[in-house]
PDB file of N, CA and C in Angstrom:
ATOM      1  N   UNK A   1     -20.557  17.398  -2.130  1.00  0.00           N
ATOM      2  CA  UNK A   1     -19.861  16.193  -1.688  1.00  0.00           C
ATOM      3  C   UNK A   1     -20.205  15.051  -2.646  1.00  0.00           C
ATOM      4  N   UNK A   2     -19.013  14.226  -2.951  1.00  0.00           N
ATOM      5  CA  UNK A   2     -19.126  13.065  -3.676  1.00  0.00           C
ATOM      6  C   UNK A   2     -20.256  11.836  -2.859  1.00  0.00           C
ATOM      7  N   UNK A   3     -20.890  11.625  -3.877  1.00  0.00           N
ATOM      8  CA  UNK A   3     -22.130  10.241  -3.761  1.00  0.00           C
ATOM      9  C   UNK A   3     -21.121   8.877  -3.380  1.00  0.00           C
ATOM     10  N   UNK A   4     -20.696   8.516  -3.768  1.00  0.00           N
ATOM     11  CA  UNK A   4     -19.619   7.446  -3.907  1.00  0.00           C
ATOM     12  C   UNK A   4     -19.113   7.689  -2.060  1.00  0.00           C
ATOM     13  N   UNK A   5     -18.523   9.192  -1.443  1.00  0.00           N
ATOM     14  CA  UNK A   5     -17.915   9.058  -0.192  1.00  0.00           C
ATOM     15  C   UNK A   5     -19.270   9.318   0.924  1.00  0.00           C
ATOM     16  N   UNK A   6     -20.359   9.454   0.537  1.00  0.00           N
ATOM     17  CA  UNK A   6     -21.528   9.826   1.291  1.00  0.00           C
ATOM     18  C   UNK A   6     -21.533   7.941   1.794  1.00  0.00           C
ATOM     19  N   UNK A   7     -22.302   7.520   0.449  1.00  0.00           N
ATOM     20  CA  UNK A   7     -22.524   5.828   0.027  1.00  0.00           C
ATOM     21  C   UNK A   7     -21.467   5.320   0.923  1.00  0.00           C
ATOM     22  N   UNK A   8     -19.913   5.426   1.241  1.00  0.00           N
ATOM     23  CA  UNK A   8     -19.166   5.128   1.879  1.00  0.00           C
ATOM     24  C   UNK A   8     -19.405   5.244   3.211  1.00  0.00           C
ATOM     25  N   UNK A   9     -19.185   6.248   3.524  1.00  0.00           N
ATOM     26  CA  UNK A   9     -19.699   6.449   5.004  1.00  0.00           C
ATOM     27  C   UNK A   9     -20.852   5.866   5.576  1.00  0.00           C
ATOM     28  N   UNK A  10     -21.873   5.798   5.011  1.00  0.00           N
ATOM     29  CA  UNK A  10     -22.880   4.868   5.337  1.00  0.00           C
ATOM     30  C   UNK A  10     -22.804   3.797   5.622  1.00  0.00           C
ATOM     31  N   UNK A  11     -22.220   3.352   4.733  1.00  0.00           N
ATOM     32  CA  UNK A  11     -21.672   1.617   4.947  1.00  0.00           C
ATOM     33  C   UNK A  11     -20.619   1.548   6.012  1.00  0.00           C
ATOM     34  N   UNK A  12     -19.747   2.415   6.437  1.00  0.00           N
ATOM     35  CA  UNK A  12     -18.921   2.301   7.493  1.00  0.00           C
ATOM     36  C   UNK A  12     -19.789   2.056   8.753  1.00  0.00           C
ATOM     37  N   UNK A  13     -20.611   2.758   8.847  1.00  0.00           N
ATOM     38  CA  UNK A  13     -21.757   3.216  10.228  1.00  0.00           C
ATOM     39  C   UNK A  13     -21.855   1.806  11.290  1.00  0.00           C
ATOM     40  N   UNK A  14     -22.087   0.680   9.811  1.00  0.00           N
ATOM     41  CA  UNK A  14     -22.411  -0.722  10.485  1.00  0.00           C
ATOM     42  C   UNK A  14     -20.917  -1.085  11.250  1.00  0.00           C
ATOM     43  N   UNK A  15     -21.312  -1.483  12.609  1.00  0.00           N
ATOM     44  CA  UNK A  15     -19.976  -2.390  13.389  1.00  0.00           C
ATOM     45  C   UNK A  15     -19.803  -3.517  12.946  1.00  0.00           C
ATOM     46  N   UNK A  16     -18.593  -3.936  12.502  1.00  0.00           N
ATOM     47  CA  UNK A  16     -17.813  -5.626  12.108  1.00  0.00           C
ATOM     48  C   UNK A  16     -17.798  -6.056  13.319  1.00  0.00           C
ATOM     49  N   UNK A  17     -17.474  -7.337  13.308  1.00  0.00           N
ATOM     50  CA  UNK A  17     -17.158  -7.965  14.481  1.00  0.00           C
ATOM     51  C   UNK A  17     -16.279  -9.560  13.995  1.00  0.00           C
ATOM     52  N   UNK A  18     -15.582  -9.733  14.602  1.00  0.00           N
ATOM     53  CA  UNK A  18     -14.617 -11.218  14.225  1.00  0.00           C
ATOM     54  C   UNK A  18     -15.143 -12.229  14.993  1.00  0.00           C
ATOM     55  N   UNK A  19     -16.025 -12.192  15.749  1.00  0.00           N
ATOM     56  CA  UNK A  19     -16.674 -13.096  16.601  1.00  0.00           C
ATOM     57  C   UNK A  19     -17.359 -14.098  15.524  1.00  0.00           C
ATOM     58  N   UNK A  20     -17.734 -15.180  16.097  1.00  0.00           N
ATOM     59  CA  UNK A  20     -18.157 -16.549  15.012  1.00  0.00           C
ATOM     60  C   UNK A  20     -19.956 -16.342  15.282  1.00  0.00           C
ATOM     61  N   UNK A  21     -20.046 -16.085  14.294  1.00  0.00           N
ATOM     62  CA  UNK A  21     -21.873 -15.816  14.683  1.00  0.00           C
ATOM     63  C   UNK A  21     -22.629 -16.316  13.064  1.00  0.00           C
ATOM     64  N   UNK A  22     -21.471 -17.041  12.668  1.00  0.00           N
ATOM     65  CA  UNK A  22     -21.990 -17.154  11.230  1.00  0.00           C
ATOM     66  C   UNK A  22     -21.612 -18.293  10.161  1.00  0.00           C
ATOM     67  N   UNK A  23     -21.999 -19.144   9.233  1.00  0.00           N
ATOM     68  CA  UNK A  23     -21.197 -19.589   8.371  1.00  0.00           C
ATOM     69  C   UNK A  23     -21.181 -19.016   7.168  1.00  0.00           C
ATOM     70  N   UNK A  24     -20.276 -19.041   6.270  1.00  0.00           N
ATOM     71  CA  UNK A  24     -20.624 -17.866   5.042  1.00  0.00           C
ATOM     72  C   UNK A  24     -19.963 -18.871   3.784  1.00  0.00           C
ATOM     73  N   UNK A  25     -20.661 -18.913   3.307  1.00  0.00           N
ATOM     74  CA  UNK A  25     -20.289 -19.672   1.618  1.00  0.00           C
ATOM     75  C   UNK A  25     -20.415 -18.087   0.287  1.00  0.00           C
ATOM     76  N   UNK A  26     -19.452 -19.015  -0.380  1.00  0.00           N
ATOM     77  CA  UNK A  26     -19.380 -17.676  -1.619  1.00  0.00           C
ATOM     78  C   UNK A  26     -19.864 -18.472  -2.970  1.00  0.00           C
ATOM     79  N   UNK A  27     -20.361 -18.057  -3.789  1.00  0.00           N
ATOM     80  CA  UNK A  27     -20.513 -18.765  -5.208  1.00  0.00           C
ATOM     81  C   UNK A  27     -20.255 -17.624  -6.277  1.00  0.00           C
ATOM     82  N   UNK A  28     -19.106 -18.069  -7.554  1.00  0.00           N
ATOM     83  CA  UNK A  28     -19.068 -17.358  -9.097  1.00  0.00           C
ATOM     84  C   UNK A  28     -20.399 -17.257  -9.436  1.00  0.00           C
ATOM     85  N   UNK A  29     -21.496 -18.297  -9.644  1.00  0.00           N
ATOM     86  CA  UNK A  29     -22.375 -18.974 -10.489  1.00  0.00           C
ATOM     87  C   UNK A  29     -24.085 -18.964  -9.365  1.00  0.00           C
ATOM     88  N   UNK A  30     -23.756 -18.751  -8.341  1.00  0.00           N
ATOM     89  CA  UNK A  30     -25.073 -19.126  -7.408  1.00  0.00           C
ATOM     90  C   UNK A  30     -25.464 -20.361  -7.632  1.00  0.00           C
ATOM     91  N   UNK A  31     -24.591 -21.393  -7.925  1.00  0.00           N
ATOM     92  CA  UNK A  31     -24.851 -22.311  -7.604  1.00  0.00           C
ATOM     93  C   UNK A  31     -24.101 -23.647  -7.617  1.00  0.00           C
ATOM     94  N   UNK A  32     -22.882 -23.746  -7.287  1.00  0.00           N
ATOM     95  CA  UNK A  32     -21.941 -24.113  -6.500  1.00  0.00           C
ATOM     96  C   UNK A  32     -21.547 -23.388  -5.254  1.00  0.00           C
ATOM     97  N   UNK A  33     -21.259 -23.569  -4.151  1.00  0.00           N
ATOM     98  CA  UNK A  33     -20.753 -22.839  -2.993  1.00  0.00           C
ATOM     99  C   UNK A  33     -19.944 -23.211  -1.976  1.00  0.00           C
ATOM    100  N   UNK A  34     -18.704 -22.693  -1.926  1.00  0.00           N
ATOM    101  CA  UNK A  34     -17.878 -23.063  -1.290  1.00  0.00           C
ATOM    102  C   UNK A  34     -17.706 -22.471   0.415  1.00  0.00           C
ATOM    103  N   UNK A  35     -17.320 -23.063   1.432  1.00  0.00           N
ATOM    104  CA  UNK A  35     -17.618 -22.269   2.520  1.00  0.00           C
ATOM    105  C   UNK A  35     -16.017 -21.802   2.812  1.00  0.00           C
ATOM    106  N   UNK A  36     -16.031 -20.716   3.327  1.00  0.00           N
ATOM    107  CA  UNK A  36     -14.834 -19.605   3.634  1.00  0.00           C
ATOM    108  C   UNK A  36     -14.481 -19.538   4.940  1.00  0.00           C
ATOM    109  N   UNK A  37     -13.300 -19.070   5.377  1.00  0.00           N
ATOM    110  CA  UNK A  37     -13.496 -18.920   6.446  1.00  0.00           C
ATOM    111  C   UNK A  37     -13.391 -17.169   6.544  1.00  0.00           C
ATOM    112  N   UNK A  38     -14.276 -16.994   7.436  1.00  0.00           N
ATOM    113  CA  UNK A  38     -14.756 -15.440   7.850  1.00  0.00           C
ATOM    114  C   UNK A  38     -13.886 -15.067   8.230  1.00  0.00           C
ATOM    115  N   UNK A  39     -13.321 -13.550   8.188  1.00  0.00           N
ATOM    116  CA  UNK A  39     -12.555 -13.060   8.947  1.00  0.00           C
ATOM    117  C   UNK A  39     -12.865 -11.638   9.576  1.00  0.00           C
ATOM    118  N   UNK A  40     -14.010 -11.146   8.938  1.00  0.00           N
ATOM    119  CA  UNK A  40     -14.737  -9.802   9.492  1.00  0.00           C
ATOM    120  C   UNK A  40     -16.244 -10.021   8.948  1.00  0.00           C
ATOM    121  N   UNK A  41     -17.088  -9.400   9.742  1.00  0.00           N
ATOM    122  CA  UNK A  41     -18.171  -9.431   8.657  1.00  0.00           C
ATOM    123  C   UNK A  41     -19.391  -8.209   9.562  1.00  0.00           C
ATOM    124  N   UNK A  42     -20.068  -6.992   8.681  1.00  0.00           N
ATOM    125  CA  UNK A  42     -20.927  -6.242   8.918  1.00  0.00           C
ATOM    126  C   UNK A  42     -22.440  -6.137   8.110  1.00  0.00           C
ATOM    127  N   UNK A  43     -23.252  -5.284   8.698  1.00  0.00           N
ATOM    128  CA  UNK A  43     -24.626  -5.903   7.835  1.00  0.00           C
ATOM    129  C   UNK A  43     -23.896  -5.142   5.613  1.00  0.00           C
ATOM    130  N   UNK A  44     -23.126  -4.624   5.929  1.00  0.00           N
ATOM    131  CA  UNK A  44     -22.612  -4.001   4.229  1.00  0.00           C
ATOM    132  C   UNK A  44     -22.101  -5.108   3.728  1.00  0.00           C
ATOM    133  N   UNK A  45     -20.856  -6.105   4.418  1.00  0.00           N
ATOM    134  CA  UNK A  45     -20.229  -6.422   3.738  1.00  0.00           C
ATOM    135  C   UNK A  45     -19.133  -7.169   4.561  1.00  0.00           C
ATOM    136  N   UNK A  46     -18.095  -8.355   4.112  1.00  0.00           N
ATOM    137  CA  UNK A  46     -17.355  -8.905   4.700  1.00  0.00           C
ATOM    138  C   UNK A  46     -15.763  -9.131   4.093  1.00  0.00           C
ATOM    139  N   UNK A  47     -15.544 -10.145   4.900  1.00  0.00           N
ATOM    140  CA  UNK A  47     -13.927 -10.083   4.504  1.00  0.00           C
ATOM    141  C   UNK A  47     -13.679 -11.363   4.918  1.00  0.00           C
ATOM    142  N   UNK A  48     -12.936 -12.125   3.959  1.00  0.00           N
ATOM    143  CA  UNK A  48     -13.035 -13.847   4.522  1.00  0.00           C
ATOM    144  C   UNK A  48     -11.724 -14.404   3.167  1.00  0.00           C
ATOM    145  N   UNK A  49     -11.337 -15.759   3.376  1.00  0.00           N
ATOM    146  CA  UNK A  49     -10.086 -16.098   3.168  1.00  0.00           C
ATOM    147  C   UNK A  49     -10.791 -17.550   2.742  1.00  0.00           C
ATOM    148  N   UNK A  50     -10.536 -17.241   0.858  1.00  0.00           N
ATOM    149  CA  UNK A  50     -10.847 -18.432   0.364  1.00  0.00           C
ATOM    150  C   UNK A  50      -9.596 -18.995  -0.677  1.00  0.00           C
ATOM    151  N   UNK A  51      -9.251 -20.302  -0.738  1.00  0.00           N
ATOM    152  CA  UNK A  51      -7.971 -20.919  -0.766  1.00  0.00           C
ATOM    153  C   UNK A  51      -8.517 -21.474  -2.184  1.00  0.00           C
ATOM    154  N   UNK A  52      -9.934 -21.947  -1.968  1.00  0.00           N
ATOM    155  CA  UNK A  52     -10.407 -23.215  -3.233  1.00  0.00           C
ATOM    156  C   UNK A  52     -11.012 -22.656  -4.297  1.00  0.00           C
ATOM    157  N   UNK A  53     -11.651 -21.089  -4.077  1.00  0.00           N
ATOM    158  CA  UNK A  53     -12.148 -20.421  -4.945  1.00  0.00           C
ATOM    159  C   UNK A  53     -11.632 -18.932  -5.444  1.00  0.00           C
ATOM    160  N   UNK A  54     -11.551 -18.477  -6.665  1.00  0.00           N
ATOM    161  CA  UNK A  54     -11.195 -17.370  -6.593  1.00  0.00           C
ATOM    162  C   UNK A  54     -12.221 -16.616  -7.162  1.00  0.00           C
ATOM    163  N   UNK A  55     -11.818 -15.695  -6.164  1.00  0.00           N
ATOM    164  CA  UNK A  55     -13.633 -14.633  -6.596  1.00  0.00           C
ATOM    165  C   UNK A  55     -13.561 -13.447  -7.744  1.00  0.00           C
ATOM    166  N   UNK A  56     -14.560 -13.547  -8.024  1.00  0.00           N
ATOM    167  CA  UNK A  56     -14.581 -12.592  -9.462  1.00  0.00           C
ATOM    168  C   UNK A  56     -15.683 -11.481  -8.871  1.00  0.00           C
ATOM    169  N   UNK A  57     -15.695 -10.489 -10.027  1.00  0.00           N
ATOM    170  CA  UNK A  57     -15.706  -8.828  -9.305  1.00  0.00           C
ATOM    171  C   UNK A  57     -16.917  -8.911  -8.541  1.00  0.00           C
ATOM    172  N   UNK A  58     -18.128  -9.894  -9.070  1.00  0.00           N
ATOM    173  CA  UNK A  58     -19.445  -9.948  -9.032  1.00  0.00           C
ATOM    174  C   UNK A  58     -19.637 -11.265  -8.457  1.00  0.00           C
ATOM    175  N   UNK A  59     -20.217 -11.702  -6.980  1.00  0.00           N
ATOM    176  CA  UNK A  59     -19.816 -12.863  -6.869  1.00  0.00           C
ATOM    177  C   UNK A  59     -21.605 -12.987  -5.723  1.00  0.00           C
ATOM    178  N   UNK A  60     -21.611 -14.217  -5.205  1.00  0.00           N
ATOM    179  CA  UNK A  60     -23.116 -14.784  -4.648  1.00  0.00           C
ATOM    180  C   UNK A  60     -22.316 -15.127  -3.185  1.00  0.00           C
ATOM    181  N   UNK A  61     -23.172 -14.528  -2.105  1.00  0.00           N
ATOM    182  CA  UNK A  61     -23.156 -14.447  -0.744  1.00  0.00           C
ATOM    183  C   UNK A  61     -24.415 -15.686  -0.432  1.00  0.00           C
ATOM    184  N   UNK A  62     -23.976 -16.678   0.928  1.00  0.00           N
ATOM    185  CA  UNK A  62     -24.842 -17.152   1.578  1.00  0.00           C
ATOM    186  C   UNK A  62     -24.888 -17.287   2.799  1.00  0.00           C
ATOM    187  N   UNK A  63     -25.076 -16.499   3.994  1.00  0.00           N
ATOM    188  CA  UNK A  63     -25.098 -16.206   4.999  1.00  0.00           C
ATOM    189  C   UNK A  63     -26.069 -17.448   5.778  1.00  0.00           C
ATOM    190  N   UNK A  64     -25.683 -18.314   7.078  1.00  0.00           N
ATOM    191  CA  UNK A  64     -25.987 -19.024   7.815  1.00  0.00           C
ATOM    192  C   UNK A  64     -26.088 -18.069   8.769  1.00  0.00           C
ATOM    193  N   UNK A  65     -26.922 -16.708   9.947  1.00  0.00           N
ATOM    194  CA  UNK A  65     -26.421 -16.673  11.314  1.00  0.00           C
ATOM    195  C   UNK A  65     -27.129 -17.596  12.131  1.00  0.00           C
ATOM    196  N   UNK A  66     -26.387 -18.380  13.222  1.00  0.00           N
ATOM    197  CA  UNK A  66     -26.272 -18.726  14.362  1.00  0.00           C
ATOM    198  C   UNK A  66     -26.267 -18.118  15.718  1.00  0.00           C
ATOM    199  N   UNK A  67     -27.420 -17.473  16.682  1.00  0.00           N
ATOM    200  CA  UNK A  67     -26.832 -16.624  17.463  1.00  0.00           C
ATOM    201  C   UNK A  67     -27.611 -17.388  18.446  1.00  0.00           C
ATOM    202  N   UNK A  68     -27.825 -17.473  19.759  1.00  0.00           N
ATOM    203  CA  UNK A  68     -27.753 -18.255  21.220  1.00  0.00           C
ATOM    204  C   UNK A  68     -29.368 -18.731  19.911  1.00  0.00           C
ATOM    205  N   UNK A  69     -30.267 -17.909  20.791  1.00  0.00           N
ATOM    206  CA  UNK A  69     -31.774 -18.458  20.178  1.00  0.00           C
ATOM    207  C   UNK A  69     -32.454 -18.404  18.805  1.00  0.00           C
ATOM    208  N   UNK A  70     -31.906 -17.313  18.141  1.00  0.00           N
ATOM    209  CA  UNK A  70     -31.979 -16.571  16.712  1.00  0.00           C
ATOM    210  C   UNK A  70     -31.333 -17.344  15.923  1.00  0.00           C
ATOM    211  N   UNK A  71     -31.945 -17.943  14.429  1.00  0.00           N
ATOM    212  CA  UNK A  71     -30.985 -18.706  13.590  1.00  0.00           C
ATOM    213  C   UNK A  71     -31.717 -17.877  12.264  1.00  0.00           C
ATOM    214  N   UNK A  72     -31.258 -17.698  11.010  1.00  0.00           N
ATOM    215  CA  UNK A  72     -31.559 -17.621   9.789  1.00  0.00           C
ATOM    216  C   UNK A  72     -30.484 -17.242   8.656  1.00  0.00           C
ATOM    217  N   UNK A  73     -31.363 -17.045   7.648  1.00  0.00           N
ATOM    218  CA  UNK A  73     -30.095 -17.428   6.536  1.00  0.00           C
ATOM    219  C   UNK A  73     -30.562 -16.318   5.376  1.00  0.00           C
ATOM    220  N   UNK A  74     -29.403 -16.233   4.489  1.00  0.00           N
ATOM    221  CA  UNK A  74     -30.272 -15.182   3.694  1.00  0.00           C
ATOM    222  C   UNK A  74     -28.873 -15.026   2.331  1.00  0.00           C
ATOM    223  N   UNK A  75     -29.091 -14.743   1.077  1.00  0.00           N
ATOM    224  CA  UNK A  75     -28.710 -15.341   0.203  1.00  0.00           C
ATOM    225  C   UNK A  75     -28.507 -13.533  -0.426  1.00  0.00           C
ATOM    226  N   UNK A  76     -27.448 -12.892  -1.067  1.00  0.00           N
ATOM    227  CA  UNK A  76     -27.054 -12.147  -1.676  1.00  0.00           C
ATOM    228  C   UNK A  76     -26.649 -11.674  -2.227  1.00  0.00           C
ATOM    229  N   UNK A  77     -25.628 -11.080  -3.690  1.00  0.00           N
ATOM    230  CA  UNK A  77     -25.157 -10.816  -4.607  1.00  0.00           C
ATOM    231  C   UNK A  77     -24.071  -9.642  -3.919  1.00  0.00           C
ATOM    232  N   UNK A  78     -22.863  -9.506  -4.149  1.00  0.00           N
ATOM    233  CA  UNK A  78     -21.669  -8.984  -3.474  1.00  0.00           C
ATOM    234  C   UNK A  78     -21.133  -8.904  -4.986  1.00  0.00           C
ATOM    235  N   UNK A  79     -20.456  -7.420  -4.718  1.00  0.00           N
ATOM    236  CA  UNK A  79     -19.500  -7.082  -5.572  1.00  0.00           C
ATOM    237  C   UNK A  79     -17.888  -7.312  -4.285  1.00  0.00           C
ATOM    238  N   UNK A  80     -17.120  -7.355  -5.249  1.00  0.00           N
ATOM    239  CA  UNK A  80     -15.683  -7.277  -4.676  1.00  0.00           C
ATOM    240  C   UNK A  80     -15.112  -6.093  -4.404  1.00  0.00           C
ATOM    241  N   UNK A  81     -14.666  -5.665  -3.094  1.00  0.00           N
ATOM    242  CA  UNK A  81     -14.193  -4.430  -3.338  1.00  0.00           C
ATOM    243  C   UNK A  81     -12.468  -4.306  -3.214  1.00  0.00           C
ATOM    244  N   UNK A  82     -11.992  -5.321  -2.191  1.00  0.00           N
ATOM    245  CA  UNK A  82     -10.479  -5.242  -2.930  1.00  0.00           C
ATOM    246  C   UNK A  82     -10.219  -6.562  -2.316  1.00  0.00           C
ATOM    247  N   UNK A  83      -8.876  -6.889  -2.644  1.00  0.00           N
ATOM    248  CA  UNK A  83      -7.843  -8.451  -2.453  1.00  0.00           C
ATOM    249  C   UNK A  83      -6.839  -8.273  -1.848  1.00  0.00           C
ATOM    250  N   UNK A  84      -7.101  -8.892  -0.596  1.00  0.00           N
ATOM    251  CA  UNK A  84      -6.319  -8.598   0.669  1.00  0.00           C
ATOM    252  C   UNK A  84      -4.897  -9.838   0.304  1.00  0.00           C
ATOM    253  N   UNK A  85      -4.008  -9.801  -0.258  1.00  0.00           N
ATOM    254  CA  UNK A  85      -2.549 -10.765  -0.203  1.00  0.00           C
ATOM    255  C   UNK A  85      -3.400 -11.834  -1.027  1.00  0.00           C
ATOM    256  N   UNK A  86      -2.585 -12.893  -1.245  1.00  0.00           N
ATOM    257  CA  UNK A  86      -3.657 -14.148  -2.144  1.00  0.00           C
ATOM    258  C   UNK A  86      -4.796 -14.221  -2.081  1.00  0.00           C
ATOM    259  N   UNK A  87      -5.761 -14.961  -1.049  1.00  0.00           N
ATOM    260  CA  UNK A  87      -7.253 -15.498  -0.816  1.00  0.00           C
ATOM    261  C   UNK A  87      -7.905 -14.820   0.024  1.00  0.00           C
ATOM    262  N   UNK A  88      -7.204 -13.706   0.001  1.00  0.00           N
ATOM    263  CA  UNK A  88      -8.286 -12.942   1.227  1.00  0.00           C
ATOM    264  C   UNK A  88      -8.637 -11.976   0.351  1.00  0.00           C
ATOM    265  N   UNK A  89     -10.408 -11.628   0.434  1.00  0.00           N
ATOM    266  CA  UNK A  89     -11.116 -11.135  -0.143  1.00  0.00           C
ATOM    267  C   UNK A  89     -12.046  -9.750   0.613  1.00  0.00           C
ATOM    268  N   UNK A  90     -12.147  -8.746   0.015  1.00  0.00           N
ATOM    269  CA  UNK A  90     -13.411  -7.953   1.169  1.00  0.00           C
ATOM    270  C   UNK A  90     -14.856  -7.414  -0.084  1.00  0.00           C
ATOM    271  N   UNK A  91     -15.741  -7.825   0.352  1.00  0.00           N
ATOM    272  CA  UNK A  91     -16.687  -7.967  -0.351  1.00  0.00           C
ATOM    273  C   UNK A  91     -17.796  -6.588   0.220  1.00  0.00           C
ATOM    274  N   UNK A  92     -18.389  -6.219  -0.500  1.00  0.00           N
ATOM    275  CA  UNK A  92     -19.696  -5.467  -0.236  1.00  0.00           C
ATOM    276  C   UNK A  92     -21.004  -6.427  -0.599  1.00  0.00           C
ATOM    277  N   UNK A  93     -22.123  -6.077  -0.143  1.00  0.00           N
ATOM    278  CA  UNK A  93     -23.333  -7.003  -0.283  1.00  0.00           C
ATOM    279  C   UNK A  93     -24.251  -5.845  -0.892  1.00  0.00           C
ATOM    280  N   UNK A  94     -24.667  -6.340  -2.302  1.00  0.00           N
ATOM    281  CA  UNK A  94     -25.152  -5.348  -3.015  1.00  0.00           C
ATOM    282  C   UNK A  94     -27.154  -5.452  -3.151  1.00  0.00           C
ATOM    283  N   UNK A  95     -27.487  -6.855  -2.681  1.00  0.00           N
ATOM    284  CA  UNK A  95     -28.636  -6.930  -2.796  1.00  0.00           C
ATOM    285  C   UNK A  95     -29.659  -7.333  -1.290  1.00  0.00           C
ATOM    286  N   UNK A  96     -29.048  -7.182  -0.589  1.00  0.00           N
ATOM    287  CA  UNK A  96     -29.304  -7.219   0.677  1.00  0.00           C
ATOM    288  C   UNK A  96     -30.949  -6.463   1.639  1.00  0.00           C
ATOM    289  N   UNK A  97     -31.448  -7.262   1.297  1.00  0.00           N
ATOM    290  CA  UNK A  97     -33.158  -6.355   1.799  1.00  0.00           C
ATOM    291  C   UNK A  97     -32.849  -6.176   3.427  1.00  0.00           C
ATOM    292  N   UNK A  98     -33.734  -4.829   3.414  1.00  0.00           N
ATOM    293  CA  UNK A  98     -33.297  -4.137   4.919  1.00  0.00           C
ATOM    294  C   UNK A  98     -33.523  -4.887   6.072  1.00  0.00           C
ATOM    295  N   UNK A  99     -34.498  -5.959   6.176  1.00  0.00           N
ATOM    296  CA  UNK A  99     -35.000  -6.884   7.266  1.00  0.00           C
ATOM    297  C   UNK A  99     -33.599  -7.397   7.811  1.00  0.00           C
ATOM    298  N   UNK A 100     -33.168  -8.337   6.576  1.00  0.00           N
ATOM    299  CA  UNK A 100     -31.970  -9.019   7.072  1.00  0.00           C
ATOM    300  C   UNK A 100     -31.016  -8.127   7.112  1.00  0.00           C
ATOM    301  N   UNK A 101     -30.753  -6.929   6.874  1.00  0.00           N
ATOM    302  CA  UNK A 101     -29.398  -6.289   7.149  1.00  0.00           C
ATOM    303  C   UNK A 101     -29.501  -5.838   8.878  1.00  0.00           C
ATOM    304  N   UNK A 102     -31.031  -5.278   8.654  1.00  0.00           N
ATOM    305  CA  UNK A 102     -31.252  -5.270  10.566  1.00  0.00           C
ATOM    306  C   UNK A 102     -30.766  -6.058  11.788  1.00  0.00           C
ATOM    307  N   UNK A 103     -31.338  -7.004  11.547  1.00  0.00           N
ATOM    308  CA  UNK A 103     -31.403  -8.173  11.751  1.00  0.00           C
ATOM    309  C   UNK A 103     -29.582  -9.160  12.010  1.00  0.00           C
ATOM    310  N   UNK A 104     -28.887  -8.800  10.978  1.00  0.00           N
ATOM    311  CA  UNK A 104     -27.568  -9.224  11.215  1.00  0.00           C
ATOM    312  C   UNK A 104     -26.994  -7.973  12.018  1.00  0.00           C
ATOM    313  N   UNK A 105     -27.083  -6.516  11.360  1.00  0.00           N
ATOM    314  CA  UNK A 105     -26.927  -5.561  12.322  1.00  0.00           C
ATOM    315  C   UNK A 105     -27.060  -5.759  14.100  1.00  0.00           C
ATOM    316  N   UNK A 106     -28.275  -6.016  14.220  1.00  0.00           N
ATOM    317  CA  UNK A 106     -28.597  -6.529  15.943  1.00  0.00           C
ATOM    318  C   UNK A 106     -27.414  -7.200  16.659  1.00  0.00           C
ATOM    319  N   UNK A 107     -27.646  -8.414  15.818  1.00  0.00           N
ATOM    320  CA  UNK A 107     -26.584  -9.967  16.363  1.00  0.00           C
ATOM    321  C   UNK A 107     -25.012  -9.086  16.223  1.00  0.00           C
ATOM    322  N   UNK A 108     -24.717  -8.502  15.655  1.00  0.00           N
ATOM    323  CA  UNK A 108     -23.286  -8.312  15.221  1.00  0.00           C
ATOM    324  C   UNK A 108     -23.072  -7.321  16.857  1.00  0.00           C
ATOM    325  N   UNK A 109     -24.234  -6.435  17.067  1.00  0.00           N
ATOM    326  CA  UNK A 109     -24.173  -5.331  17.809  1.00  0.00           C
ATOM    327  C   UNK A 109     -24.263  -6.873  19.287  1.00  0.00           C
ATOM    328  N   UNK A 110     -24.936  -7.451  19.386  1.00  0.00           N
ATOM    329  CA  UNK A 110     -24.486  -7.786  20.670  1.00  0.00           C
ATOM    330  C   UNK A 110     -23.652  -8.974  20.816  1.00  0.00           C
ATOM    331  N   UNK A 111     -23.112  -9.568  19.622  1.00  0.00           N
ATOM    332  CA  UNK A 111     -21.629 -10.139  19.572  1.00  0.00           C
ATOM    333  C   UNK A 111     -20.687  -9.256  20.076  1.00  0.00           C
ATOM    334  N   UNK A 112     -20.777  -8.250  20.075  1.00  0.00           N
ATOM    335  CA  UNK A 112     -19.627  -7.303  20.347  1.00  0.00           C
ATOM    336  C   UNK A 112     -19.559  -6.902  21.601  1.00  0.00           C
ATOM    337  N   UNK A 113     -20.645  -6.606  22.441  1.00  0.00           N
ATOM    338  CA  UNK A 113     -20.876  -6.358  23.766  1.00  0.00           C
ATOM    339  C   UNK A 113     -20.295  -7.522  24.238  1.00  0.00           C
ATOM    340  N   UNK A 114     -20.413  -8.895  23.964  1.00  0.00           N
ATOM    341  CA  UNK A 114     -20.548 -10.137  25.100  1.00  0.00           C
ATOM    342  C   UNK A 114     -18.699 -10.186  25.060  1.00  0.00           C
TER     343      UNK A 114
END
């Protein structure tokens, strides 16, 4: 079996959720950042609709979550994986340490229950 559809499946495993549990800015450069508006997002990777920026293949993630008592933030490097109509984008998160992927994993898992 192909590495590439294993690697895939894995990353599917995580549940999205459209629920607002988050603010998400994108940067070309890591250091300008524009904020997006979300339109899916899992501990792999998201999907969000940016008008002011256009994203290039290799681009900088900055994750705000917000959840009732739980707040933190966490900063990541995303490749592009395709271009949804003009400004809509779906991204993978390529540097993502396992704490915070947990961690957003959790919140996403009981955004979805409530």
């Amino acid at each position: 079996m192909d590495n590439n559809y294993k690697e895939d499946k894995a990353r599917r495993s995580f549940k999205r959720t459209e629920q607002v549990i988050c603010k998400f800015y994108v940067s070309n450069d890591n250091s300008r950042w524009f904020e997006v508006k979300l339109h899916d997002i899992s501990a792999s990777g998201a999907k969000f609709y940016s008008p002011k920026l256009k994203v290039e293949d290799v681009c900088y993630i900055k994750v705000n979550v917000l959840s009732g008592m739980s707040e933190f933030s966490f900063k990541t490097k995303a490749s592009l994986k395709r271009i949804e109509g003009e400004n809509t984008y779906a991204v993978e998160f390529e540097e993502m340490s396992n704490t915070n992927q947990i961690m957003l994993d959790e919140i996403i898992n009981k955004a979805n229950v409530l």
